[in-house]
Protein backbone atom coordinates (compact mmCIF):
# COMPACT_ATOMS: atom_id res chain seq x y z
CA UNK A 1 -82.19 32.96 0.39
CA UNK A 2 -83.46 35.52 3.13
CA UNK A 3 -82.67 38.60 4.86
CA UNK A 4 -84.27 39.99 7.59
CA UNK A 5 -85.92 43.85 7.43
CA UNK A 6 -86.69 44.67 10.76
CA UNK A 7 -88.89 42.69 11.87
CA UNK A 8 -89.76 41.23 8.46
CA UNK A 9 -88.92 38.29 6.55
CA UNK A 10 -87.71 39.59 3.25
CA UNK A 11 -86.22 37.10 -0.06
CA UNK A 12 -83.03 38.03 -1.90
CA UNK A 13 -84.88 38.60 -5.85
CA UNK A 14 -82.82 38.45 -8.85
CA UNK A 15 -84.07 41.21 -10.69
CA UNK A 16 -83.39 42.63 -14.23
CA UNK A 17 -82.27 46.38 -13.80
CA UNK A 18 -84.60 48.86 -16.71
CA UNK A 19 -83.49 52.75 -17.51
CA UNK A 20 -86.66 54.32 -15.77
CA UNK A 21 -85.36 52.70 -12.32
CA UNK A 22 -83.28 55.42 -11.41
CA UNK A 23 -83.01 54.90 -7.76
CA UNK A 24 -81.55 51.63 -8.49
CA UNK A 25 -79.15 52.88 -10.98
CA UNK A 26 -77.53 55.17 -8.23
CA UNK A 27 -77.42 51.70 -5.90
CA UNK A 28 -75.48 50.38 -8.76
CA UNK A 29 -73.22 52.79 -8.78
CA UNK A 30 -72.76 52.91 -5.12
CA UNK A 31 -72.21 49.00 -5.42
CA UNK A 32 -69.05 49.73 -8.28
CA UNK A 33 -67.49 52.82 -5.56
CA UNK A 34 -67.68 50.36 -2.65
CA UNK A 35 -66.08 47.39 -4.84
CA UNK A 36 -64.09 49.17 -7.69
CA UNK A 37 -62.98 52.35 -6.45
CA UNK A 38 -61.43 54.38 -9.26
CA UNK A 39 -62.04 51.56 -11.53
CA UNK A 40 -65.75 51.92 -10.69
CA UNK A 41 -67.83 52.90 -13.62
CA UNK A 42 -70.67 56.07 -13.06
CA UNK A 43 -73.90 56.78 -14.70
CA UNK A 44 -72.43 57.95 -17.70
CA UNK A 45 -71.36 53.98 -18.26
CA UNK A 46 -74.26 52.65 -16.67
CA UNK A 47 -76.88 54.35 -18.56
CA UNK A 48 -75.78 52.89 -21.91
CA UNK A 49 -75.14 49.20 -20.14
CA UNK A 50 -78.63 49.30 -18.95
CA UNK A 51 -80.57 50.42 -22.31
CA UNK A 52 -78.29 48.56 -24.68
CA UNK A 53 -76.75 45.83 -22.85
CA UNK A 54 -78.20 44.08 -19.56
CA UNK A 55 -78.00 44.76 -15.75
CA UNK A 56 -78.98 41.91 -13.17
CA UNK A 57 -79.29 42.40 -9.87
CA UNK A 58 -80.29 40.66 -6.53
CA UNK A 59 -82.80 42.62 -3.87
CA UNK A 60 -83.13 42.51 -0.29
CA UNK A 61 -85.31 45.10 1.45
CA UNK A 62 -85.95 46.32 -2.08
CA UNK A 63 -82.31 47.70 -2.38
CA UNK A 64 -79.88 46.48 -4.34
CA UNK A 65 -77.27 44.23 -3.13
CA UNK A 66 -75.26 42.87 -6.07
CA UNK A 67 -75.33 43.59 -9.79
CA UNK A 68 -73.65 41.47 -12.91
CA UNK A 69 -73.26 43.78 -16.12
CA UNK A 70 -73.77 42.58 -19.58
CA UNK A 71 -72.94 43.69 -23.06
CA UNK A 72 -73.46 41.57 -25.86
CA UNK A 73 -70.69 40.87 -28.47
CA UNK A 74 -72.01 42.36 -32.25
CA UNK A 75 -73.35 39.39 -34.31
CA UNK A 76 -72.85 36.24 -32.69
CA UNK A 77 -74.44 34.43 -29.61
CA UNK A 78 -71.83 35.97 -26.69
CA UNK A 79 -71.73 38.09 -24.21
CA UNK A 80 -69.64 39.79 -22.09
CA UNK A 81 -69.78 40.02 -18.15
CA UNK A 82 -68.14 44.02 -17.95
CA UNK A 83 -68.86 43.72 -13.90
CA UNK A 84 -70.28 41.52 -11.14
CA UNK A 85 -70.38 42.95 -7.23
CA UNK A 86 -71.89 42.09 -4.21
CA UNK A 87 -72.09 44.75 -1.07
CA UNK A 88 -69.13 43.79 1.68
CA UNK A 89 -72.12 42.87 4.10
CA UNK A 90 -73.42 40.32 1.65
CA UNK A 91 -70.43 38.33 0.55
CA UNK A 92 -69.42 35.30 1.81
CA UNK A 93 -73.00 34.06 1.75
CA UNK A 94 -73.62 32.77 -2.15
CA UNK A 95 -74.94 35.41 -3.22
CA UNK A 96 -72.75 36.13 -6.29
CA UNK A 97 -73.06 32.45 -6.93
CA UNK A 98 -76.82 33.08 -7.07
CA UNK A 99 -76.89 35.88 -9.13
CA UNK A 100 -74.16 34.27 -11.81
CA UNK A 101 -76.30 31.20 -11.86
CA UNK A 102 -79.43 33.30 -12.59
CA UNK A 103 -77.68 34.94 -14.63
CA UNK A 104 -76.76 32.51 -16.96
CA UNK A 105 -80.61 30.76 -16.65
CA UNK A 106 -81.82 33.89 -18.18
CA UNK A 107 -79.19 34.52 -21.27
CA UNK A 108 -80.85 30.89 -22.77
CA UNK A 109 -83.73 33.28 -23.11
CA UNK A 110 -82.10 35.19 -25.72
CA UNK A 111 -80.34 32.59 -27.00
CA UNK A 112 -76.44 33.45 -25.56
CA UNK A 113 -74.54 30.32 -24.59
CA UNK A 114 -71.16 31.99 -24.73
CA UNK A 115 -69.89 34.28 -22.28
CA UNK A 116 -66.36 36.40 -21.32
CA UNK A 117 -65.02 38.31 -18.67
CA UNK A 118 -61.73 40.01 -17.31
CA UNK A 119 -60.47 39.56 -13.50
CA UNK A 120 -57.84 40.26 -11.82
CA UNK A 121 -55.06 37.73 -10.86
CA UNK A 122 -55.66 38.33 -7.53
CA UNK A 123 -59.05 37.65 -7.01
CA UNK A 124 -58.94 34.48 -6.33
CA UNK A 125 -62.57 34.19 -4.72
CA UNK A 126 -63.87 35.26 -8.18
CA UNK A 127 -61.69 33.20 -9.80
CA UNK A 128 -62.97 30.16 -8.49
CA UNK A 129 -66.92 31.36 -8.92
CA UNK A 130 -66.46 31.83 -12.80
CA UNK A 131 -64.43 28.06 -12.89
CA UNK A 132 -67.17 26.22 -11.24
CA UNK A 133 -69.74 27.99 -13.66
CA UNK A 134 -67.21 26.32 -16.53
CA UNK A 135 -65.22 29.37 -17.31
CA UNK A 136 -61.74 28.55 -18.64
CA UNK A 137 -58.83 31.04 -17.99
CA UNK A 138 -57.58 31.47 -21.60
CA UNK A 139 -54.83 33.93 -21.30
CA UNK A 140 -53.71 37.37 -19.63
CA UNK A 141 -53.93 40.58 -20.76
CA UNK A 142 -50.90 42.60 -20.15
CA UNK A 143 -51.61 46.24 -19.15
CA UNK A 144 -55.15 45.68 -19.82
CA UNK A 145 -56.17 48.63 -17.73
CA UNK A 146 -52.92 51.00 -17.64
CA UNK A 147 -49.66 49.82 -16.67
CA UNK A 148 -48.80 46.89 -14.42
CA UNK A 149 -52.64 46.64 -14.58
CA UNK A 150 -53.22 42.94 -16.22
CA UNK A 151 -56.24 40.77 -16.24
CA UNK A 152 -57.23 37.11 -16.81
CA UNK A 153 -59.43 36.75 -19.74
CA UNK A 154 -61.90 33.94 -19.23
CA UNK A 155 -64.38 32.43 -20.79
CA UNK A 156 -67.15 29.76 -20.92
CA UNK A 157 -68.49 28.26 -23.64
């Protein structure tokens, strides 16, 4: 997968996201703004993601594009996806399939073969990404995130 940079050929890299990369970190939370809004989380979440839970991302032009956010579930082999975004100009073009699939490739690493999320009903387009990874909608959450907020629990095993 390619994007141009001027006049250069540059690949989209799936990258692992560390706490020194501080420039990135402020990408990220750009990324959340532009796709969450008020629900978008800030450094104050991102910081602890990144040093005690995991943050992949894909590249282009060495700036970040989309990001998936991990934290691991306490004593078992799961883990839960707390975001996954992709900048407006990048969507539509498999990108978040790519960096879900990657994903997923390097959790066998550390042994996590379980994972969860929460989405919103209406996002249908994510809906459909987690289903053909082999997530399972397995209930709703009422009021998950204040009221009238709900969200579909998922989860692939």
């Amino acid at each position: 997968m390619e994007k141009k940079c001027g006049k250069v050929e540059k690949e989209i890299k799936f990258v692992e996201i560390f706490p020194e990369q501080r420039e990135k970190i402020v990408q990220i939370k750009e990324i959340e703004e532009k796709s969450f809004g008020k629900g978008a989380i800030d450094e104050w979440v991102l910081m602890p993601i990144v040093r005690y839970g995991k943050i992949f991302g894909l590249e282009s032009c060495g700036k970040v594009i989309g990001v998936l956010e991990l934290m691991q579930k306490w004593g078992n082999n799961e883990a839960y996806i707390f975001s996954l975004a992709i900048l407006d100009e990048f969507k539509g073009k498999g990108y978040g399939n790519y960096l879900l699939k990657n994903t997923i490739e390097e959790l066998k690493k550390y042994k996590i073969n379980k994972l969860s999320l929460t989405v919103s009903e209406k996002n249908i387009i994510a809906i459909n990404l987690y289903k053909k990874f082999g997530f399972k909608e397995i209930k709703m959450l009422k009021d998950e995130y204040g009221i009238g907020i709900d969200r579909i629990y998922m989860r692939k095993d």
